[in-house]
N, C-alpha and C. Protein backbone atom coordinates (compact mmCIF):
# COMPACT_ATOMS: atom_id res chain seq x y z
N UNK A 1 -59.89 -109.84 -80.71
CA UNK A 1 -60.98 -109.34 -79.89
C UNK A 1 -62.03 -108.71 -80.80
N UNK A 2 -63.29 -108.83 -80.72
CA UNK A 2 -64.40 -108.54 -81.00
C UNK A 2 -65.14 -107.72 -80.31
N UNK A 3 -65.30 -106.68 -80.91
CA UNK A 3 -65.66 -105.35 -80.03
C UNK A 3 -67.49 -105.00 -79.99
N UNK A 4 -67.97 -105.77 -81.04
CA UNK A 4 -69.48 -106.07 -80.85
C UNK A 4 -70.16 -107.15 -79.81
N UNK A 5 -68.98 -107.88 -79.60
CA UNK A 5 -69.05 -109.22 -78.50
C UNK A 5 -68.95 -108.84 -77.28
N UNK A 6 -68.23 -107.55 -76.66
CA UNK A 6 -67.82 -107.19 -75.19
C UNK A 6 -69.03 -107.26 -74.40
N UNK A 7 -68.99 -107.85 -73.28
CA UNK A 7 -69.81 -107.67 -72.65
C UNK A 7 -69.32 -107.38 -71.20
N UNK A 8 -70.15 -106.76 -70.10
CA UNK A 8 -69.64 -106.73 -68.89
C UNK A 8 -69.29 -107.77 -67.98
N UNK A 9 -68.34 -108.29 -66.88
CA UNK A 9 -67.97 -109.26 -66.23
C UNK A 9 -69.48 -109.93 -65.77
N UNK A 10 -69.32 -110.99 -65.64
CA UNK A 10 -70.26 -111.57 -65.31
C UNK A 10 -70.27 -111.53 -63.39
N UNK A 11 -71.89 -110.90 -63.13
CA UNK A 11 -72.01 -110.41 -61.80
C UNK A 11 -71.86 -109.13 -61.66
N UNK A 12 -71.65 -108.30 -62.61
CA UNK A 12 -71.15 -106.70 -62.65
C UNK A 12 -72.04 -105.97 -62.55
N UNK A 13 -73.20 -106.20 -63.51
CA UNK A 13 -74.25 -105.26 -63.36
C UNK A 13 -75.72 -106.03 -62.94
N UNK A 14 -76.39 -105.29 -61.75
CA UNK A 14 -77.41 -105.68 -61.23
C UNK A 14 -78.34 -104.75 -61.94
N UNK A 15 -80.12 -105.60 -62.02
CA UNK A 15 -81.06 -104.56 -62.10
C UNK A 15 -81.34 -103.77 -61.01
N UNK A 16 -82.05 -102.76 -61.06
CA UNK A 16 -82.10 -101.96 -59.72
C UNK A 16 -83.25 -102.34 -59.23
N UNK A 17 -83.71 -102.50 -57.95
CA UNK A 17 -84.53 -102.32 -57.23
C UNK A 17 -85.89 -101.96 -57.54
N UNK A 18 -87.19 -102.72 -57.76
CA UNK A 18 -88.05 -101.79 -58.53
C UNK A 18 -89.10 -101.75 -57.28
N UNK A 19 -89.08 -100.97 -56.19
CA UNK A 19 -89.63 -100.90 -55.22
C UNK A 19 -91.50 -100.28 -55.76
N UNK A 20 -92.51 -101.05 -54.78
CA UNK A 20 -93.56 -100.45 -55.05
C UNK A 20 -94.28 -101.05 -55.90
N UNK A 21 -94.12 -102.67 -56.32
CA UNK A 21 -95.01 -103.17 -57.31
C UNK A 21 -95.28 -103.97 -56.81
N UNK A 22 -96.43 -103.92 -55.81
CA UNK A 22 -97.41 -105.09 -55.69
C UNK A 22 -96.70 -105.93 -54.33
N UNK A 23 -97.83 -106.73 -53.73
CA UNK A 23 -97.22 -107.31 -52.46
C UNK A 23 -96.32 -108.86 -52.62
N UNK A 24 -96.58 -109.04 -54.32
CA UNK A 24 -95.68 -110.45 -54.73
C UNK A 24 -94.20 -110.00 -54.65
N UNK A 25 -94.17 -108.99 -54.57
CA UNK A 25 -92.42 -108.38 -55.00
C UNK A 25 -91.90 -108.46 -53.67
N UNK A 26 -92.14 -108.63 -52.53
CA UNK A 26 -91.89 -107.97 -51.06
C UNK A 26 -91.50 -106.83 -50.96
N UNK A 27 -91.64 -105.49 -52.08
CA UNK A 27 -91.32 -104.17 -52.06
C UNK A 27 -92.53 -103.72 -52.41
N UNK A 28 -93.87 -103.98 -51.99
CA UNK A 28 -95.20 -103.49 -52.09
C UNK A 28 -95.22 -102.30 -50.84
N UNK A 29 -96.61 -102.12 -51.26
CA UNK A 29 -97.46 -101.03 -50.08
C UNK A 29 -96.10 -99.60 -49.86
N UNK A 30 -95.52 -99.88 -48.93
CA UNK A 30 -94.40 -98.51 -48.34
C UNK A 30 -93.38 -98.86 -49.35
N UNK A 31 -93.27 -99.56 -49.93
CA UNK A 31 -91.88 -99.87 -50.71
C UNK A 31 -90.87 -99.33 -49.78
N UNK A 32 -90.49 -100.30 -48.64
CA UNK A 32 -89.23 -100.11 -47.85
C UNK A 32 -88.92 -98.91 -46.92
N UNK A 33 -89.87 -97.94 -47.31
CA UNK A 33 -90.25 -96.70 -46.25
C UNK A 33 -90.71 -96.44 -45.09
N UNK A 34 -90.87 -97.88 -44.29
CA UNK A 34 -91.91 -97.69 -42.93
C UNK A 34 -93.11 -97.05 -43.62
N UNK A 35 -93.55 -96.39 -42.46
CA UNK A 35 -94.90 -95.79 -41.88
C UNK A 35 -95.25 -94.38 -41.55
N UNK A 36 -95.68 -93.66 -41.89
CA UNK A 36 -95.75 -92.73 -41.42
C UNK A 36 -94.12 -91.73 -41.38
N UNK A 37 -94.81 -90.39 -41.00
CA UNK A 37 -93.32 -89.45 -40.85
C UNK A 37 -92.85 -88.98 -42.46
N UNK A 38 -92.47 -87.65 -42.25
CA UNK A 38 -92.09 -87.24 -43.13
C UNK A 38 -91.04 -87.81 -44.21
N UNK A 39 -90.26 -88.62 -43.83
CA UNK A 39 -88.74 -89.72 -45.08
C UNK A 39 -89.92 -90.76 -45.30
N UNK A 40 -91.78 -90.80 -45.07
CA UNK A 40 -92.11 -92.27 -46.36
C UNK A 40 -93.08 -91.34 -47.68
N UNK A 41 -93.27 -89.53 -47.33
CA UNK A 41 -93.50 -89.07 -48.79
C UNK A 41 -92.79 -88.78 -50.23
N UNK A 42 -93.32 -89.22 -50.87
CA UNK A 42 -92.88 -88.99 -52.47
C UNK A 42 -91.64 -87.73 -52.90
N UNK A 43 -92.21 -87.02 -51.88
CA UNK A 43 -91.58 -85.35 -52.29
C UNK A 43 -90.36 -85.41 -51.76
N UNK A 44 -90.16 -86.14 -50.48
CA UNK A 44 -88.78 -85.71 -49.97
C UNK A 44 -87.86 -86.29 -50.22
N UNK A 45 -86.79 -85.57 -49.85
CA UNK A 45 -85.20 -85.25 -50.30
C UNK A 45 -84.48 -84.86 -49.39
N UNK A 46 -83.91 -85.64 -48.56
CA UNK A 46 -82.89 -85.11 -47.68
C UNK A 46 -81.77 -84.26 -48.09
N UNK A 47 -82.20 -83.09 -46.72
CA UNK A 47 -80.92 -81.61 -47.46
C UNK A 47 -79.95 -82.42 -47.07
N UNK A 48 -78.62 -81.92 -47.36
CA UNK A 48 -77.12 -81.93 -46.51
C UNK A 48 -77.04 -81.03 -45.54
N UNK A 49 -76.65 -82.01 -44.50
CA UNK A 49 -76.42 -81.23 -43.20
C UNK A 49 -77.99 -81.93 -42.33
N UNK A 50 -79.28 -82.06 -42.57
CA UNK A 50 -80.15 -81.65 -42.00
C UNK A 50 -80.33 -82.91 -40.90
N UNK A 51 -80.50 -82.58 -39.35
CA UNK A 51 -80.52 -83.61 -38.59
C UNK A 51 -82.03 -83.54 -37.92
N UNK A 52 -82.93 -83.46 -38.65
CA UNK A 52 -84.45 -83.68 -38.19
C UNK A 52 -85.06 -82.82 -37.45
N UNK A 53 -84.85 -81.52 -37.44
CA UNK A 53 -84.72 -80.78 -37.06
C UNK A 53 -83.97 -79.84 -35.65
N UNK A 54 -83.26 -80.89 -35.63
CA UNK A 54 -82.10 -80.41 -34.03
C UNK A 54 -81.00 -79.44 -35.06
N UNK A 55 -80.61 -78.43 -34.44
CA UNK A 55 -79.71 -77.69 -34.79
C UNK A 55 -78.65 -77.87 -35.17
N UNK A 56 -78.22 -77.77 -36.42
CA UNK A 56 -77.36 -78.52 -37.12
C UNK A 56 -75.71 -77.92 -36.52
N UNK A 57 -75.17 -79.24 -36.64
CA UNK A 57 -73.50 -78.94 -36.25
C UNK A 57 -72.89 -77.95 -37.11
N UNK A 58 -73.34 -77.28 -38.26
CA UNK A 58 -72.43 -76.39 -38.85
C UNK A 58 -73.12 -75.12 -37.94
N UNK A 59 -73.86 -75.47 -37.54
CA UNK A 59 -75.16 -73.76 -36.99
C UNK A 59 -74.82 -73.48 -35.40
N UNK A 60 -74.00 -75.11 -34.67
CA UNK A 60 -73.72 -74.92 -33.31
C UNK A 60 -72.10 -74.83 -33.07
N UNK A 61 -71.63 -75.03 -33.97
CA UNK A 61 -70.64 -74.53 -33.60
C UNK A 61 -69.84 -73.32 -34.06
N UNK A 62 -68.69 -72.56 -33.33
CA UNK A 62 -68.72 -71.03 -33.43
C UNK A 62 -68.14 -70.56 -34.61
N UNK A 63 -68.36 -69.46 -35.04
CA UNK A 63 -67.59 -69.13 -36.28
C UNK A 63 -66.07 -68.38 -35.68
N UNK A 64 -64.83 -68.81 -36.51
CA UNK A 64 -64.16 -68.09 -36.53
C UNK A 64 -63.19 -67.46 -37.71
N UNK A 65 -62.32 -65.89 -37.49
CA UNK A 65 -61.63 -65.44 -38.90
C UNK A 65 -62.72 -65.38 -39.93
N UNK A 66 -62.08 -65.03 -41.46
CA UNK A 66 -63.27 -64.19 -42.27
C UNK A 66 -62.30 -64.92 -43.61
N UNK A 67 -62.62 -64.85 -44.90
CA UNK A 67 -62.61 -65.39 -45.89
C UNK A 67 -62.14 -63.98 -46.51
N UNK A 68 -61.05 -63.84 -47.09
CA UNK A 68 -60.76 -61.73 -47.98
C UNK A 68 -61.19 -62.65 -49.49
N UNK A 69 -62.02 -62.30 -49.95
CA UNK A 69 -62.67 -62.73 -51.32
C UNK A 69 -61.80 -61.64 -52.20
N UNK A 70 -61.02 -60.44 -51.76
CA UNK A 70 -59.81 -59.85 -52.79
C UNK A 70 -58.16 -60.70 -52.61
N UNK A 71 -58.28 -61.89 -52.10
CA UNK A 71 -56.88 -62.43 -51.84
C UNK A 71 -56.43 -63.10 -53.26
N UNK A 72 -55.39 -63.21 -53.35
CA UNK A 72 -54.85 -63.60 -55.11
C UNK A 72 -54.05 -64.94 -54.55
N UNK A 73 -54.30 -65.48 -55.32
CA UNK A 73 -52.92 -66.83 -55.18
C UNK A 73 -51.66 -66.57 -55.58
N UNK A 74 -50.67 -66.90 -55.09
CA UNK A 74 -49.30 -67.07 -55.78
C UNK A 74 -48.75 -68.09 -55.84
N UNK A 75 -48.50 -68.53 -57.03
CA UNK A 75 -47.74 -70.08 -57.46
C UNK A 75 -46.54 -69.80 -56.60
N UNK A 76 -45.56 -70.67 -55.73
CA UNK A 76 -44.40 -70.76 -54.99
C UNK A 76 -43.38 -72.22 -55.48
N UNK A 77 -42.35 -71.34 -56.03
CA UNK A 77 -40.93 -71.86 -56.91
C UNK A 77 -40.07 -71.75 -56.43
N UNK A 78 -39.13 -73.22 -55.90
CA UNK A 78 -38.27 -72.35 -54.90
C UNK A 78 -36.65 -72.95 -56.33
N UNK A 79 -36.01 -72.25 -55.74
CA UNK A 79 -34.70 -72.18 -56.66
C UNK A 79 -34.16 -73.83 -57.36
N UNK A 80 -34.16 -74.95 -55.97
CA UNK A 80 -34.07 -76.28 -56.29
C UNK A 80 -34.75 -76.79 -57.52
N UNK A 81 -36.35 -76.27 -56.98
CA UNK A 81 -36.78 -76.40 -58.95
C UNK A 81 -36.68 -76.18 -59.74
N UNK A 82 -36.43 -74.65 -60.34
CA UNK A 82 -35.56 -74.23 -60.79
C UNK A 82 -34.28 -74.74 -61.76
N UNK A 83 -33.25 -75.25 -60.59
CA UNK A 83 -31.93 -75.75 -61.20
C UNK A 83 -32.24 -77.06 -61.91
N UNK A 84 -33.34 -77.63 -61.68
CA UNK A 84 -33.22 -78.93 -62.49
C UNK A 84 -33.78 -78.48 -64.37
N UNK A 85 -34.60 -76.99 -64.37
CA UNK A 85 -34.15 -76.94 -66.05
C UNK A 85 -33.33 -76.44 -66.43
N UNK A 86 -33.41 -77.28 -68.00
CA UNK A 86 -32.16 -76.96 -68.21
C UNK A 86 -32.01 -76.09 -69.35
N UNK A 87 -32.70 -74.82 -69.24
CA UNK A 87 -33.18 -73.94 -70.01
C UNK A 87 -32.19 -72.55 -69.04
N UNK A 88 -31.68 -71.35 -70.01
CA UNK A 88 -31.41 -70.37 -69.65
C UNK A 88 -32.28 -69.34 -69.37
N UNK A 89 -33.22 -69.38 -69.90
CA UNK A 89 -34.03 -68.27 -69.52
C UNK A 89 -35.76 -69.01 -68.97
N UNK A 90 -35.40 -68.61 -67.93
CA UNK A 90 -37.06 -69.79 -67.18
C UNK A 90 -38.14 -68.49 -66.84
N UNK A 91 -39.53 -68.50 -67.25
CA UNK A 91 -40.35 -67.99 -67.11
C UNK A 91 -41.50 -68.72 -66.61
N UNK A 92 -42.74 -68.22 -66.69
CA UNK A 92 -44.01 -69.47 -66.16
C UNK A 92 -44.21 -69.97 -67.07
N UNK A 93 -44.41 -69.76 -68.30
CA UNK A 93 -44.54 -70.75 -69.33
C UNK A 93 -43.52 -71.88 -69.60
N UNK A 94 -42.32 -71.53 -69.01
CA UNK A 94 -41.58 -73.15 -68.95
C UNK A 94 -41.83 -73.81 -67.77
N UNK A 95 -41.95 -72.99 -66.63
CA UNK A 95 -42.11 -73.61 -64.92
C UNK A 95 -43.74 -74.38 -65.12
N UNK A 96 -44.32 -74.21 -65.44
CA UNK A 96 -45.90 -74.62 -66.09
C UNK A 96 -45.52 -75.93 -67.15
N UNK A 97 -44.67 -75.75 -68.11
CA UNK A 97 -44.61 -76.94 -68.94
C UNK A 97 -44.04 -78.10 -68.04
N UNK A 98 -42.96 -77.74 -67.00
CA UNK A 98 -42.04 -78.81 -65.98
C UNK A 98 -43.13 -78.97 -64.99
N UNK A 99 -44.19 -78.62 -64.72
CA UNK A 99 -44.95 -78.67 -63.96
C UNK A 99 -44.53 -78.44 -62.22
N UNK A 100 -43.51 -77.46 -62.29
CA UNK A 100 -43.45 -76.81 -60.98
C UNK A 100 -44.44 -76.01 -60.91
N UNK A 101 -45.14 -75.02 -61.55
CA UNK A 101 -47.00 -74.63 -61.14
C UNK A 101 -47.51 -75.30 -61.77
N UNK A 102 -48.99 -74.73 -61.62
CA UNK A 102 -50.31 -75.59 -62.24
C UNK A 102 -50.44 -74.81 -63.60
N UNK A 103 -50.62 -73.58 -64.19
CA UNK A 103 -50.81 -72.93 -65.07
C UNK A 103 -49.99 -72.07 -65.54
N UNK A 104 -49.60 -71.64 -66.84
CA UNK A 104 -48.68 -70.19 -67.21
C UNK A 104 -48.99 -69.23 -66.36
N UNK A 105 -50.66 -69.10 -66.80
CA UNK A 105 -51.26 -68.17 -66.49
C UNK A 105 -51.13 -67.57 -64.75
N UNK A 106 -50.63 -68.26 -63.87
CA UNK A 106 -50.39 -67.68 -62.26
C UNK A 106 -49.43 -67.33 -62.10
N UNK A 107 -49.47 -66.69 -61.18
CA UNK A 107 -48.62 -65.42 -60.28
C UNK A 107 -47.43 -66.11 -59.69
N UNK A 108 -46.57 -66.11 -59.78
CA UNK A 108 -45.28 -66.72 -59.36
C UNK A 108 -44.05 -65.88 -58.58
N UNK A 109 -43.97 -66.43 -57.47
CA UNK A 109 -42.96 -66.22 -56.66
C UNK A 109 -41.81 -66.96 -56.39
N UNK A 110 -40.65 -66.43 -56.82
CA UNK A 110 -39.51 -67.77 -56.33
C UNK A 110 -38.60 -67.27 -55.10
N UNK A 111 -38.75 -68.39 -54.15
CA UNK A 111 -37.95 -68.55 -53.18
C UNK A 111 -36.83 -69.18 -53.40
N UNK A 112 -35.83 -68.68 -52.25
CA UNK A 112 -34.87 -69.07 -52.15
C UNK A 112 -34.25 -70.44 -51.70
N UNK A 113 -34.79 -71.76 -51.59
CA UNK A 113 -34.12 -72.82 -51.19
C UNK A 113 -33.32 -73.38 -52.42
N UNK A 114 -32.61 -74.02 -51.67
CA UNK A 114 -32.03 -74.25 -53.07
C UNK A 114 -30.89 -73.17 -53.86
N UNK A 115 -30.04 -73.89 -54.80
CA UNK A 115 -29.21 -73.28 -55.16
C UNK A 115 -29.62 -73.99 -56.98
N UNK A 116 -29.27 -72.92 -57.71
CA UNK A 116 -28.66 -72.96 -59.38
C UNK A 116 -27.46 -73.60 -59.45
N UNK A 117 -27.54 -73.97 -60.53
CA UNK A 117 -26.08 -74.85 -60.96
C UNK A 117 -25.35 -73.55 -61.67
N UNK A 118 -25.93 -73.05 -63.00
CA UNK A 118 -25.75 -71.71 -63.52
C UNK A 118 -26.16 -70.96 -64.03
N UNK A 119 -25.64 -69.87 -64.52
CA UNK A 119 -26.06 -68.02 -64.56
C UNK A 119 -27.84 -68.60 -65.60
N UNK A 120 -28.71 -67.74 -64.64
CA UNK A 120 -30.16 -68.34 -65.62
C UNK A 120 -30.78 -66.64 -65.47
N UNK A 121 -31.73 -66.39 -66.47
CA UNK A 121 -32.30 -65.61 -66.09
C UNK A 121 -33.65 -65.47 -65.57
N UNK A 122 -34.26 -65.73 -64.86
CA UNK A 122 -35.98 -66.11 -64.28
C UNK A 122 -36.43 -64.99 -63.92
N UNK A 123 -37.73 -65.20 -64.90
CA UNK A 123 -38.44 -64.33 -64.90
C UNK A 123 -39.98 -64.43 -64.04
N UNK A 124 -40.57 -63.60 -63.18
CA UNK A 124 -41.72 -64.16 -62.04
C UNK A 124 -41.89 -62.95 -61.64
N UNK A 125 -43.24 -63.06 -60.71
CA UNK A 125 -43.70 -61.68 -60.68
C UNK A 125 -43.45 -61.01 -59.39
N UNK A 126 -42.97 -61.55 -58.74
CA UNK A 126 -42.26 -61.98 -56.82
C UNK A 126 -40.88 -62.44 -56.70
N UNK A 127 -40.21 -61.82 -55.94
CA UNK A 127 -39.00 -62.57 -55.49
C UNK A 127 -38.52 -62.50 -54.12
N UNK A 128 -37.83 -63.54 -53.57
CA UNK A 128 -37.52 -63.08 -52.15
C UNK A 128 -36.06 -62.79 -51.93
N UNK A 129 -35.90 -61.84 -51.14
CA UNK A 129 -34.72 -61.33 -51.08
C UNK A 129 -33.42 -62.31 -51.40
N UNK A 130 -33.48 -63.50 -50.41
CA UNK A 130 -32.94 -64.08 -50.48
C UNK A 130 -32.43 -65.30 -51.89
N UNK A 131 -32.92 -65.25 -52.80
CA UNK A 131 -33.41 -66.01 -54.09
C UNK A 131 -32.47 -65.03 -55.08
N UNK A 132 -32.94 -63.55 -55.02
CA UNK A 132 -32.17 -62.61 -56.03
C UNK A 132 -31.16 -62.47 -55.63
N UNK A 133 -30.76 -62.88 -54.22
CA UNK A 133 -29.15 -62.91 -54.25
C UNK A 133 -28.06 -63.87 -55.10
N UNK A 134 -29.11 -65.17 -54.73
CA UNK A 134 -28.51 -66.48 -55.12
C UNK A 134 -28.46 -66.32 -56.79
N UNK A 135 -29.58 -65.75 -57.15
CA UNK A 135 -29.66 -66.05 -58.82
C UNK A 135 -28.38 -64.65 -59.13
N UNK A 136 -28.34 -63.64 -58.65
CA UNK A 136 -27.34 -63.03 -59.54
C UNK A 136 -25.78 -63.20 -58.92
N UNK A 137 -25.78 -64.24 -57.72
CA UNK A 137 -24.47 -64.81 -57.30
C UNK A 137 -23.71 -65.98 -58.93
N UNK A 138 -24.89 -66.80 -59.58
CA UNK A 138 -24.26 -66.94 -60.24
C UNK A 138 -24.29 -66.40 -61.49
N UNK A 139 -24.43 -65.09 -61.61
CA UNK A 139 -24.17 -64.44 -62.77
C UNK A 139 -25.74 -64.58 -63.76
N UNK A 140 -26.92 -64.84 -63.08
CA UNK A 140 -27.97 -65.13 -63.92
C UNK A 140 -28.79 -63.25 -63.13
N UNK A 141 -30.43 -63.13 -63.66
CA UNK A 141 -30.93 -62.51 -63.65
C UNK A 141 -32.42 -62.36 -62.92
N UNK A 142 -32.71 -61.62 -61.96
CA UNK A 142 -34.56 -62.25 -61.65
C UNK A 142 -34.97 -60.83 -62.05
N UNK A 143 -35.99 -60.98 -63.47
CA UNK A 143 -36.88 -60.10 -63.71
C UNK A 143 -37.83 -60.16 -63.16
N UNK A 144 -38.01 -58.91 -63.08
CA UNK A 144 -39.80 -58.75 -62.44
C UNK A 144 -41.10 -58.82 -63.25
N UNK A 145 -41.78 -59.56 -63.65
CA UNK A 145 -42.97 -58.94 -64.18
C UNK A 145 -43.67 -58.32 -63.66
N UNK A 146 -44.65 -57.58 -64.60
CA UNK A 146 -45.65 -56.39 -64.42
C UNK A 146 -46.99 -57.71 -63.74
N UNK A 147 -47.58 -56.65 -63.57
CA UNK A 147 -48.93 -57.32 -63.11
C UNK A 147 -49.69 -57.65 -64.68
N UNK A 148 -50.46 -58.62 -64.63
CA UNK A 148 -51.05 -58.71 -65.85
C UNK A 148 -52.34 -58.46 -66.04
């Protein structure tokens, strides 16, 4: 293969449209814009949302509940995931490498579904009651982390 030779499939790429040149092109005079009305000037740009001026569906219909802009995420680990490493001591930086969360860096809570095979120590910043039973049933550990 010849990498100065590639070219695109044949039929792949079209020229674009060159609206507005002359009445030999059949995209003369309005170039495809009708007549009149505000969508055949130069300037405009249809917003998002905007329905010609009738009251837009995000504006008519009702608001409800509120957005807490102080709410934190918590990554959620439940024990089943867990038992499949096969590491003794599991923290977010290994639950992050197995890709049970998205990042080291988040807040992690492990639930209880699921059972361990054996004694592990997991470390997370949340636990549910039910989870710290199971993990020190088999002889493993759930540390708490600090807030970071």
């Amino acid at each position: 293969m010849n990498l100065s030779k590639l070219k695109p499939a044949q039929g792949s790429r079209k020229d674009r449209k060159r609206v507005g040149r002359g009445p030999g092109s059949g995209w003369g005079k309005t170039a495809g814009r009708g007549s009149k009305g505000q969508l055949q000037g130069s300037g405009y740009s249809r917003k998002r949302g905007f329905e010609g001026g009738q009251m837009p569906l995000v504006r008519r219909i009702p608001k409800r509940g509120f957005t807490n802009i102080h709410r934190e995420e918590i990554a959620i680990v439940n024990l089943d995931g867990l038992a499949k490493l096969r590491k003794e001591e599991i923290g977010p930086k290994e639950m992050a490498e197995h890709r049970l969360i998205q990042k080291a860096t988040d807040r992690v809570k492990v639930l209880g579904r699921g059972d361990l095979a054996a004694a592990k120590t997991v470390r997370a910043h949340e636990f549910s009651a039910s989870a710290v039973k199971k993990i020190e049933a088999k002889g493993g550990q759930a540390v708490v982390i600090g807030k970071d």
